[in-house]
Each structure stands twice: as C-alpha cells, then as structure tokens.
C-alpha atoms as a PDB file:
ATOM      1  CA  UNK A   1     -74.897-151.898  19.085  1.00  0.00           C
ATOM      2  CA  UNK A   2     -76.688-149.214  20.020  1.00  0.00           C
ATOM      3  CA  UNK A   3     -78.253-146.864  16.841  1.00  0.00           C
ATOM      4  CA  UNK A   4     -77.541-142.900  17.228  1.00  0.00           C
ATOM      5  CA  UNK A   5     -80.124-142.215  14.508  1.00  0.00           C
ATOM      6  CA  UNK A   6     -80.389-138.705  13.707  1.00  0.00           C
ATOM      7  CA  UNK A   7     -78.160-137.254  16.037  1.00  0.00           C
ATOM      8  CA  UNK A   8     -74.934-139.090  14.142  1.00  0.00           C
ATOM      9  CA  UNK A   9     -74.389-136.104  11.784  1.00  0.00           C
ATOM     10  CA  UNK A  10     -74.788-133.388  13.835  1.00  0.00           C
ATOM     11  CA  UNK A  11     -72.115-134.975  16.179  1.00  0.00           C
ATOM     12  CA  UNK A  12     -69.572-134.587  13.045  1.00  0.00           C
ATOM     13  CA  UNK A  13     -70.482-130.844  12.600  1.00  0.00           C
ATOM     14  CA  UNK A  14     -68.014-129.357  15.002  1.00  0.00           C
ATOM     15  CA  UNK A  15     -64.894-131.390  13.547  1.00  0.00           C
ATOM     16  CA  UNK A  16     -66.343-130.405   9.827  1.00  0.00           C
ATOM     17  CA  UNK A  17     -66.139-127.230  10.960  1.00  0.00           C
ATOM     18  CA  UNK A  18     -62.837-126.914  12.405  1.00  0.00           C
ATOM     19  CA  UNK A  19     -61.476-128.416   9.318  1.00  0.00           C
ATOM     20  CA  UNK A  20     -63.060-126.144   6.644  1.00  0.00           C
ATOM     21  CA  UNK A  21     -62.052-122.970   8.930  1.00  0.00           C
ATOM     22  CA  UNK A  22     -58.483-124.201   9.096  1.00  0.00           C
ATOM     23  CA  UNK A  23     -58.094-124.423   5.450  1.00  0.00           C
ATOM     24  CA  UNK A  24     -59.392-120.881   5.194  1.00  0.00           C
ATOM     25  CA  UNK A  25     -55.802-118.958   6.598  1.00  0.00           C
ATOM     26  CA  UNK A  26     -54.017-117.398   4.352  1.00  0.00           C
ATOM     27  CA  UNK A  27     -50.521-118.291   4.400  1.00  0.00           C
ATOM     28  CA  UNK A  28     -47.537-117.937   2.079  1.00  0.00           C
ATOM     29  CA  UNK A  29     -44.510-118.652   1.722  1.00  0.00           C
ATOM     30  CA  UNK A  30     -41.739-115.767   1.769  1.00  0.00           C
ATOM     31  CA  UNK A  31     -38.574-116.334  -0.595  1.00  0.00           C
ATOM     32  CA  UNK A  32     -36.178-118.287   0.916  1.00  0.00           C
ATOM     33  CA  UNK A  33     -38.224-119.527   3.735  1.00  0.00           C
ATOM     34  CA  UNK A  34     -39.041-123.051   4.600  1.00  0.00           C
ATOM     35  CA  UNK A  35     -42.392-122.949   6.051  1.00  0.00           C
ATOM     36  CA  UNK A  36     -45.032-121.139   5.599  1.00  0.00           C
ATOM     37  CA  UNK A  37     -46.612-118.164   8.029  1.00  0.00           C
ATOM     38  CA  UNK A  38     -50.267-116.679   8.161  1.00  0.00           C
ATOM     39  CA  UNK A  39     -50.075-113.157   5.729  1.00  0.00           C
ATOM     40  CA  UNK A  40     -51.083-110.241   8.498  1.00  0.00           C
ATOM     41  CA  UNK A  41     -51.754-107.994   6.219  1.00  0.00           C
ATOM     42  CA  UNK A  42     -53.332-106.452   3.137  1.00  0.00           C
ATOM     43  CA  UNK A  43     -51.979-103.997   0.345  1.00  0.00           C
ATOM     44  CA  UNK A  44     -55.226-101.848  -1.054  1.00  0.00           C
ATOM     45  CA  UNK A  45     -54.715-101.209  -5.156  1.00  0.00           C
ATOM     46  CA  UNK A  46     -56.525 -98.290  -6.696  1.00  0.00           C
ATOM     47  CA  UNK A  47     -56.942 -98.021 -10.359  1.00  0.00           C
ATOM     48  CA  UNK A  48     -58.168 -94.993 -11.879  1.00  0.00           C
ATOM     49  CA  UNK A  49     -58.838 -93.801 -14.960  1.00  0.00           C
ATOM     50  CA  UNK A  50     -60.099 -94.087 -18.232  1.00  0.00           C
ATOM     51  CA  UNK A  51     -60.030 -97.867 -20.834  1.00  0.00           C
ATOM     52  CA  UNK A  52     -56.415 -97.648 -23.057  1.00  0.00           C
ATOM     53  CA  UNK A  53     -55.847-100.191 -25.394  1.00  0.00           C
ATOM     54  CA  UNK A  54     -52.918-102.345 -25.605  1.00  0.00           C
ATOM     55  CA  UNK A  55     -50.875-104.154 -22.986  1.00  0.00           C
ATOM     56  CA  UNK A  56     -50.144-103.586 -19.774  1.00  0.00           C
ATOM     57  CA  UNK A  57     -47.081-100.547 -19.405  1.00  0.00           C
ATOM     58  CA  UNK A  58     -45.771 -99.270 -15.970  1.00  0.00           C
ATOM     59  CA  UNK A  59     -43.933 -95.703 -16.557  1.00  0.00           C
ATOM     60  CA  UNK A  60     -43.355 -92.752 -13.880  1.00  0.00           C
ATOM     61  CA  UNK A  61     -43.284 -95.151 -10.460  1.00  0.00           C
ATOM     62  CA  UNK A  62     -42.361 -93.929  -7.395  1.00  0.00           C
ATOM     63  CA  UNK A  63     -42.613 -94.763  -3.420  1.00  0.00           C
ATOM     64  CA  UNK A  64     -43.763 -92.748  -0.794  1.00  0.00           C
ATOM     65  CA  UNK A  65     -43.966 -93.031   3.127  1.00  0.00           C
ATOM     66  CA  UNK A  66     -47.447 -91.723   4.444  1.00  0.00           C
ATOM     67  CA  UNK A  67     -46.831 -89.950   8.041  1.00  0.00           C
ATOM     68  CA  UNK A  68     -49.108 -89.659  11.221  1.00  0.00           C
ATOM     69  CA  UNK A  69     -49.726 -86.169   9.650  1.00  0.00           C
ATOM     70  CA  UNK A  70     -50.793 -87.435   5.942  1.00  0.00           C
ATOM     71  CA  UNK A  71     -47.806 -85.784   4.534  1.00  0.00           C
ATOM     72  CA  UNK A  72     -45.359 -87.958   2.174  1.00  0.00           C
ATOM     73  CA  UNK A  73     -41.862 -87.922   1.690  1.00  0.00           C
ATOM     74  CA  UNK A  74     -39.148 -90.742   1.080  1.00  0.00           C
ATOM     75  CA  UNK A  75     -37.805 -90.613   4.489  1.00  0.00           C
ATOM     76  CA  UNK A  76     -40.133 -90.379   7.771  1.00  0.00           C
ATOM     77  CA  UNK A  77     -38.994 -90.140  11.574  1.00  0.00           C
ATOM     78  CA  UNK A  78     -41.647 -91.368  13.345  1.00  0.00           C
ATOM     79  CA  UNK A  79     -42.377 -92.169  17.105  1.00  0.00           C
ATOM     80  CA  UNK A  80     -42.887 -95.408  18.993  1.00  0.00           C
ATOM     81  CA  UNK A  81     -46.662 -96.155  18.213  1.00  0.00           C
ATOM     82  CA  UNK A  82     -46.950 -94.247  15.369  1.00  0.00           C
ATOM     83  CA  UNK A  83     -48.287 -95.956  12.241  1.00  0.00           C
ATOM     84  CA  UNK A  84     -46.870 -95.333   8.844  1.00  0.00           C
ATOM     85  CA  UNK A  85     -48.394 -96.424   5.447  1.00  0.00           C
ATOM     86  CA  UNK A  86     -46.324 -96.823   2.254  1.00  0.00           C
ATOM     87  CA  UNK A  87     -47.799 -95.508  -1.198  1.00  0.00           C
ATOM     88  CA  UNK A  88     -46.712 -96.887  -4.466  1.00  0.00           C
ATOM     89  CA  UNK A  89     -47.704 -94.714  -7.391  1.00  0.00           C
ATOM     90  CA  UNK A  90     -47.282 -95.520 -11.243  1.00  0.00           C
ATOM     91  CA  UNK A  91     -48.694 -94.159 -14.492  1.00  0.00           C
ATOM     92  CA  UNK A  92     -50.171 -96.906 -16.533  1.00  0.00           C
ATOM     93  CA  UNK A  93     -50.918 -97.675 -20.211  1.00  0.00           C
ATOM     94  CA  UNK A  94     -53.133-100.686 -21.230  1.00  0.00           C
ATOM     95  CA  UNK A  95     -54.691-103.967 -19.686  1.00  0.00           C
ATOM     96  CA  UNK A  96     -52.870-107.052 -17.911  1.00  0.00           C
ATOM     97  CA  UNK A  97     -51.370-109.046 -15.216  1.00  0.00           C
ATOM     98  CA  UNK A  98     -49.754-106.617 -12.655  1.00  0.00           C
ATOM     99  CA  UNK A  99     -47.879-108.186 -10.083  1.00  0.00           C
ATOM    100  CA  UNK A 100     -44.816-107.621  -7.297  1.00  0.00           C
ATOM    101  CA  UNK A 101     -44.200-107.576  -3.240  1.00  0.00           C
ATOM    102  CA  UNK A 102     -43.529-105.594  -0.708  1.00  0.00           C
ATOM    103  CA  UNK A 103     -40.385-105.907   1.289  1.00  0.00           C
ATOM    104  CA  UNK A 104     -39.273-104.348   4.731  1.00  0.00           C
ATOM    105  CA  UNK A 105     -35.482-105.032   5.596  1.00  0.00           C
ATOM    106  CA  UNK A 106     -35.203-107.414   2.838  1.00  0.00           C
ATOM    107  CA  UNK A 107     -37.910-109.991   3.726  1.00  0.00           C
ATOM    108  CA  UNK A 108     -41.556-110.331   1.931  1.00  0.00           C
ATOM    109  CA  UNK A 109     -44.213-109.147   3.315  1.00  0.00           C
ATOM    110  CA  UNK A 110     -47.416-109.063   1.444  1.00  0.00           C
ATOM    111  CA  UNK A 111     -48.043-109.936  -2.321  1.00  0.00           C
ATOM    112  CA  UNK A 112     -50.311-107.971  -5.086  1.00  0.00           C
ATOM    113  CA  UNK A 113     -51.087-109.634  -8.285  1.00  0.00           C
ATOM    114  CA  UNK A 114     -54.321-107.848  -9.698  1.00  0.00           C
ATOM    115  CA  UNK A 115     -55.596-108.091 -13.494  1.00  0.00           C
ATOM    116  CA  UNK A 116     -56.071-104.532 -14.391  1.00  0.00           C
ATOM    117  CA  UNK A 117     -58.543-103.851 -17.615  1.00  0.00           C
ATOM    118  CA  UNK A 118     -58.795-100.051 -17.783  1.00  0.00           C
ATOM    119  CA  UNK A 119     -56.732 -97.244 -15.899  1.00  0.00           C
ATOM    120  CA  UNK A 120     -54.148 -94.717 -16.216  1.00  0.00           C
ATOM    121  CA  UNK A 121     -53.135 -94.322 -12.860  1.00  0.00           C
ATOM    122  CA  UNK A 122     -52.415 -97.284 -10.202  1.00  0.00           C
ATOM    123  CA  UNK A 123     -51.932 -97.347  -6.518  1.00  0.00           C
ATOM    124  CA  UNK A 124     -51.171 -99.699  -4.249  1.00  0.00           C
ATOM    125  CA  UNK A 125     -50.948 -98.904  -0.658  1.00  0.00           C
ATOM    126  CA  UNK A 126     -49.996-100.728   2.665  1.00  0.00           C
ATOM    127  CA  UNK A 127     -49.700 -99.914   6.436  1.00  0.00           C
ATOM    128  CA  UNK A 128     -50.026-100.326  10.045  1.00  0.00           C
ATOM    129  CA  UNK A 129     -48.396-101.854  12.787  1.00  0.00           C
ATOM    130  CA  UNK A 130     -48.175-105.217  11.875  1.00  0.00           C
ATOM    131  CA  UNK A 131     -46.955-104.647   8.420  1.00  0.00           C
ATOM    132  CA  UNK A 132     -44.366-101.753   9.471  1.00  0.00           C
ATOM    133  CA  UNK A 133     -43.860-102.137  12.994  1.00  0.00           C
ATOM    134  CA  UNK A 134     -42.771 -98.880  15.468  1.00  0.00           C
ATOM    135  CA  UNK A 135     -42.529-100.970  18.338  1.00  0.00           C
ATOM    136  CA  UNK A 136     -38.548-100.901  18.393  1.00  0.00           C
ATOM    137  CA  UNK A 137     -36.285 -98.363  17.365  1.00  0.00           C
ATOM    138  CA  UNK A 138     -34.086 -97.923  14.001  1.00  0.00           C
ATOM    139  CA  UNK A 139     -33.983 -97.876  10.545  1.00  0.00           C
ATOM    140  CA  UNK A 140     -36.054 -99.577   8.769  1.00  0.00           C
ATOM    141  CA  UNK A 141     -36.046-100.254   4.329  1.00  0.00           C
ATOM    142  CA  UNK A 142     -38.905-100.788   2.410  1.00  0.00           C
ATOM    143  CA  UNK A 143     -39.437-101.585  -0.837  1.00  0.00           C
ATOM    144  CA  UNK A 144     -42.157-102.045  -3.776  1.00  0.00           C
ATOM    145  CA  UNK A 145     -40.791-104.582  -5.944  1.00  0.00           C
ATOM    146  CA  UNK A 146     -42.968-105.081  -9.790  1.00  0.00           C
ATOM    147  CA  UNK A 147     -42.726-108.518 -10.422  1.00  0.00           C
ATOM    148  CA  UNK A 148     -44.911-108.183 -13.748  1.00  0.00           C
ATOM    149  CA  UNK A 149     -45.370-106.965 -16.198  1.00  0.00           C
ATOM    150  CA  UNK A 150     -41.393-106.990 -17.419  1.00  0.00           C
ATOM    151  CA  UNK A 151     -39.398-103.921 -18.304  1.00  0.00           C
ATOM    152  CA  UNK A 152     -41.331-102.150 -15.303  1.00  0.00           C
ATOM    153  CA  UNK A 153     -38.446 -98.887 -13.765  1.00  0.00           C
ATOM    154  CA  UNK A 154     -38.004 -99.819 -10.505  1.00  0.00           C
ATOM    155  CA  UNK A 155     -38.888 -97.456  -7.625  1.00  0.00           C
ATOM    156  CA  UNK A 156     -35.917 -96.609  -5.125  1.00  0.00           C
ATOM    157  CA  UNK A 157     -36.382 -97.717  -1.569  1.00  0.00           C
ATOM    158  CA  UNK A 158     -37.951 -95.985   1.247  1.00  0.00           C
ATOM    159  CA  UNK A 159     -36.470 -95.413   4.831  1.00  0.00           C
ATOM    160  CA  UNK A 160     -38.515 -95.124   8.264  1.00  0.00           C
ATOM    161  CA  UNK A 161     -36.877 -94.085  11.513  1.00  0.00           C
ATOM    162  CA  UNK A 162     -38.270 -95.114  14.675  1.00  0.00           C
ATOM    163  CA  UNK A 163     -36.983 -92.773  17.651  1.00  0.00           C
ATOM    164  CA  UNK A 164     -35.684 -94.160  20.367  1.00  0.00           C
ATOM    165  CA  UNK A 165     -38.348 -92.699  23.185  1.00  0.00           C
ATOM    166  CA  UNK A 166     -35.079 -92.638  25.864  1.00  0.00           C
ATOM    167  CA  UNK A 167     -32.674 -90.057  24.139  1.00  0.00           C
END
C-alpha cells in the first residue's frame, strides 16, 4: 500500500468544495409546485422613518409599475427589451414580522419576510428581466401579496403590456 502522506487532504478539497457551493443556491419552492427551482431574483425593502411603538400595522398600500422613464402608473406599455420594476408602498405603524410574495400571471416569484423594528413608511421593490420578462409580447398581472402581518388591505393588481415589435 502505498502512503499519500500529506497530499491525501488536499486531494479531497475540490469535491469539499463542490459540495459546500452546491448547498449554497437558493431555491424555493413556488405554491403548488413539485420541485424546487433556483430564486433569480431579489425584492429590495426600504424602511423609513422614525421608532412607533406597538405591533406591526400595514394601512394605505398600493402598487405601482416603474417605467423605462421612472414614471409610475398602474398600467405600463412597454417595448421588447425594456425593463420594468414594480413598487409596493405602505404606511406602517409599529414593529414585527412582515411578510408576502410577489406574483406575475399567478405564479410566485420571489418571497420577502423582513422583521421591521422602527419605520413609518415601507417599500419593497422588484425588477428586471428575469423577474418581469419583455422578451414576448402580452399582458402580463402582477401582484404584491402581504402574507403577514393579518388584517393587511390588499393592493389591486398591476398590468404590463409588452408591444408586439411587428404591428
């Protein structure tokens, strides 16, 4: 038998590796689906404000499509190409769990769940390609859906239009 000595272990490194990076992907697992997918893409929460007491209170949501231009409005036409952001806007009372999805054409597409402590106003935003895709033309729903904390209004959904480029 012949004796590797020092060299044994740093043989192993490169499988090691490989393992640890694979169980770094994010996945998850949309509603309804039976196996999970990598998650593409992030939704950026803002909180501003000052510390109020008490528990966590969503009043005065609302959802807004962010143009190519930076304008907002709850419908957008928008070109092959062109990226469009979605802004979710709430007033906020208190400190707590603050959860809910996003959903395009009915199917999940990215997850918050943040633990505010101080704020009055919150924002959560997400775009780009990936996440709302211009690549084909149509109509296309999204919504913001608060999962937490209960009682939360609901904000109506959104529409985006993608031209088609030969009309």
């Amino acid at each position: 038998m012949r004796r590797l000595g020092r060299l044994a272990p740093l043989a192993v490194l490169p499988v090691l590796a490989a393992l640890a990076l694979a169980g770094c992907a994010a996945e998850k697992l949309a509603p309804g689906a039976s196996e999970y997918r990598p998650l593409p893409f992030h939704s950026q929460v803002t909180v501003t404000g000052n510390d109020v007491p008490g528990p966590l209170r969503l009043r005065e949501v609302s959802l807004a499509l962010v143009g190519p231009d930076g304008k907002t409005d709850e419908t957008l036409t928008v070109r092959r190409g062109d990226v469009v952001q979605v802004l979710f806007k709430a007033w906020v009372n208190g400190h707590g769990q603050f959860t809910g999805h996003w959903e395009r054409d009915g199917a999940t597409i990215d997850r918050v769940n943040v633990f505010t402590t101080y704020g009055e106003s919150l924002e959560v935003r997400l775009g780009g390609e990936d996440a709302f895709p211009t690549s084909d033309p149509g109509r296309h729903e999204v919504r913001f859906v608060v999962e937490s904390p209960a009682g939360t209004p609901q904000a109506p959904p959104v529409t985006y239009t993608v031209e088609n480029a030969f009309r």
